[in-house]
Protein backbone atom coordinates (compact mmCIF):
# COMPACT_ATOMS: atom_id res chain seq x y z
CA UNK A 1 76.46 59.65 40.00
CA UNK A 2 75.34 58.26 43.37
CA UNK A 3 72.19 57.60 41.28
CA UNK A 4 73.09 54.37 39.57
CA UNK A 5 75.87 53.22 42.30
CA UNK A 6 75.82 49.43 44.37
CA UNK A 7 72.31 47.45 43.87
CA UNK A 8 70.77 50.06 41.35
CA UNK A 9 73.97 49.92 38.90
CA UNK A 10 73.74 46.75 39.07
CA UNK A 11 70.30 46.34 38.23
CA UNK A 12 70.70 48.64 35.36
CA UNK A 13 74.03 46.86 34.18
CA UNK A 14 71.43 43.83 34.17
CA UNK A 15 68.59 45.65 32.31
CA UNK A 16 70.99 47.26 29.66
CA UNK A 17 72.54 43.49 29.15
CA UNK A 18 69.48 41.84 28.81
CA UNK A 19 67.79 44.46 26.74
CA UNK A 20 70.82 43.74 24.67
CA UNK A 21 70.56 40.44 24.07
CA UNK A 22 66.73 40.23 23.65
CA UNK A 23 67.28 42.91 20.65
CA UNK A 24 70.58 40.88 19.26
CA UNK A 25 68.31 38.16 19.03
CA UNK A 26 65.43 39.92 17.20
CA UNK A 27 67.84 41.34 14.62
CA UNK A 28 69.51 37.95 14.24
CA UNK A 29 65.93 36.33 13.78
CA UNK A 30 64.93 39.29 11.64
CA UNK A 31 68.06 39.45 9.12
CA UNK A 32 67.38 35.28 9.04
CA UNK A 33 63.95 36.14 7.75
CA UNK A 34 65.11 38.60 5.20
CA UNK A 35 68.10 36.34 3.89
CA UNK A 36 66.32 32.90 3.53
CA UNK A 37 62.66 34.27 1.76
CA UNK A 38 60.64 33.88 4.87
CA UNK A 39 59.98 37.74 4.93
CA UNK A 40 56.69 38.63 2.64
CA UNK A 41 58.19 38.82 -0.31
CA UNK A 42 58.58 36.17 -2.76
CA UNK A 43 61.12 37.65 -5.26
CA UNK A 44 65.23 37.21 -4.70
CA UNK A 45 66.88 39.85 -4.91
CA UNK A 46 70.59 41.63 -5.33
CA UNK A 47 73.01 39.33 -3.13
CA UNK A 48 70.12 36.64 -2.15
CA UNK A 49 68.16 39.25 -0.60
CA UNK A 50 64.64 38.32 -0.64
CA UNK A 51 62.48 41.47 -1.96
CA UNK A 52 58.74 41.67 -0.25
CA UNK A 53 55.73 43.13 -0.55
CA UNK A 54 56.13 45.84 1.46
CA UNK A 55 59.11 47.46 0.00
CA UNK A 56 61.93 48.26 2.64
CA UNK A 57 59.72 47.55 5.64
CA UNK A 58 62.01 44.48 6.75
CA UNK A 59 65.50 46.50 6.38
CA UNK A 60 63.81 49.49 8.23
CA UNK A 61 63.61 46.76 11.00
CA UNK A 62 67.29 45.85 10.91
CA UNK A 63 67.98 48.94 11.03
CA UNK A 64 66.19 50.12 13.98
CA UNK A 65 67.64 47.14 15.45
CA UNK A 66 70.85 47.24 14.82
CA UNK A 67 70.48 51.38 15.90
CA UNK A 68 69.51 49.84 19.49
CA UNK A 69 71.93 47.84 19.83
CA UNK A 70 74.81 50.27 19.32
CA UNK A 71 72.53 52.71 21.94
CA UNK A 72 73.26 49.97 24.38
CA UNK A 73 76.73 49.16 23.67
CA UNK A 74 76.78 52.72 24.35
CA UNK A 75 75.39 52.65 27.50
CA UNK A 76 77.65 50.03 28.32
CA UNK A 77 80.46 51.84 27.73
CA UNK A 78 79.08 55.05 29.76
CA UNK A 79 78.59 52.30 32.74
CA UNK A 80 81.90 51.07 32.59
CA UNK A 81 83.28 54.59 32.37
CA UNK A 82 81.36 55.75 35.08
CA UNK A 83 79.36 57.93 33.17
CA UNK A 84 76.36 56.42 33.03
CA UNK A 85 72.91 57.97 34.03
CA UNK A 86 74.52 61.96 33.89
CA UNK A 87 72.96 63.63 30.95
CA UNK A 88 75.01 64.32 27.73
CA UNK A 89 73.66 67.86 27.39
CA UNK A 90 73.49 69.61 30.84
CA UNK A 91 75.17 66.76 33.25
CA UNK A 92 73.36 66.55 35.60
CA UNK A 93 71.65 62.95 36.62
CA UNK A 94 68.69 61.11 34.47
CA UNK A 95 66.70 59.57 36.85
CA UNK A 96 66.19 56.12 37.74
CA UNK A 97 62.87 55.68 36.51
CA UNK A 98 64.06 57.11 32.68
CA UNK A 99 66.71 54.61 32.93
CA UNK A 100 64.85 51.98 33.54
CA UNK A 101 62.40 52.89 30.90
CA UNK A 102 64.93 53.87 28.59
CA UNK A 103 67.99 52.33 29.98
CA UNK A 104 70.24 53.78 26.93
CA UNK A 105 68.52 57.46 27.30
CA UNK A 106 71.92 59.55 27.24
CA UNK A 107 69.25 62.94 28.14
CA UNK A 108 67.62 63.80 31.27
CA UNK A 109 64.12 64.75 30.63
CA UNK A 110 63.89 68.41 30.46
CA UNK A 111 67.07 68.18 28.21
CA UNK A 112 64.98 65.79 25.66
CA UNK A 113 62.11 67.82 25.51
CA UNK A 114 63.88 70.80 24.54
CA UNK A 115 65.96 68.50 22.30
CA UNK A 116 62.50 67.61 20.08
CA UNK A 117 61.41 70.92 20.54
CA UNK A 118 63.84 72.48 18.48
CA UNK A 119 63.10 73.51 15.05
CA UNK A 120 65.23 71.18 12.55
């Protein structure tokens, strides 16, 4: 794992950190929205939940959010394990560049391709 050791680990360890906090504070801003009517819609719904014009649109958004952010607490956790940057399907390293692109991509790039690839 000599690719995410000293300065570039802890460049990463930044990136992952302040990608998470940039998305806590989108799904924090976006689930604010949704609970106090400021979301398109103008109907209440079950539990105060505002209903909108665009049916589920806002709650697809949490979602996704709240999918990112346990992608990064999973990086994290790879990081602090030592795991972090070694691909989940054949081991070997993701590069540096993915990582920083993607810093919670847990497959190199050959592995991903063949990942979508497959027939589901």
């Amino acid at each position: 794992m000599d690719q995410v050791s000293g300065n570039r680990g802890d460049e990463l360890f930044r990136l992952l950190t302040a990608r998470r906090q940039e998305t806590e504070a989108r799904y924090r801003q976006a689930l604010s929205q949704q609970t106090s009517g400021s979301a398109a819609g103008d109907n209440e719904g079950v539990h105060g939940w505002k209903a909108s014009r665009e049916g589920g649109a806002e709650l697809a958004v949490l979602q996704a959010l709240d999918r990112t952010l346990r992608q990064i607490d999973a990086a994290l956790a790879r990081l602090h394990a030592g795991r972090y940057g070694l691909c989940a399907s054949c081991s070997g390293p993701i590069p540096v560049a993915r990582l920083k692109a993607l810093p919670f991509a847990t497959l190199c790039v050959p592995c991903q391709e063949r990942s979508e690839g497959a027939p589901r």
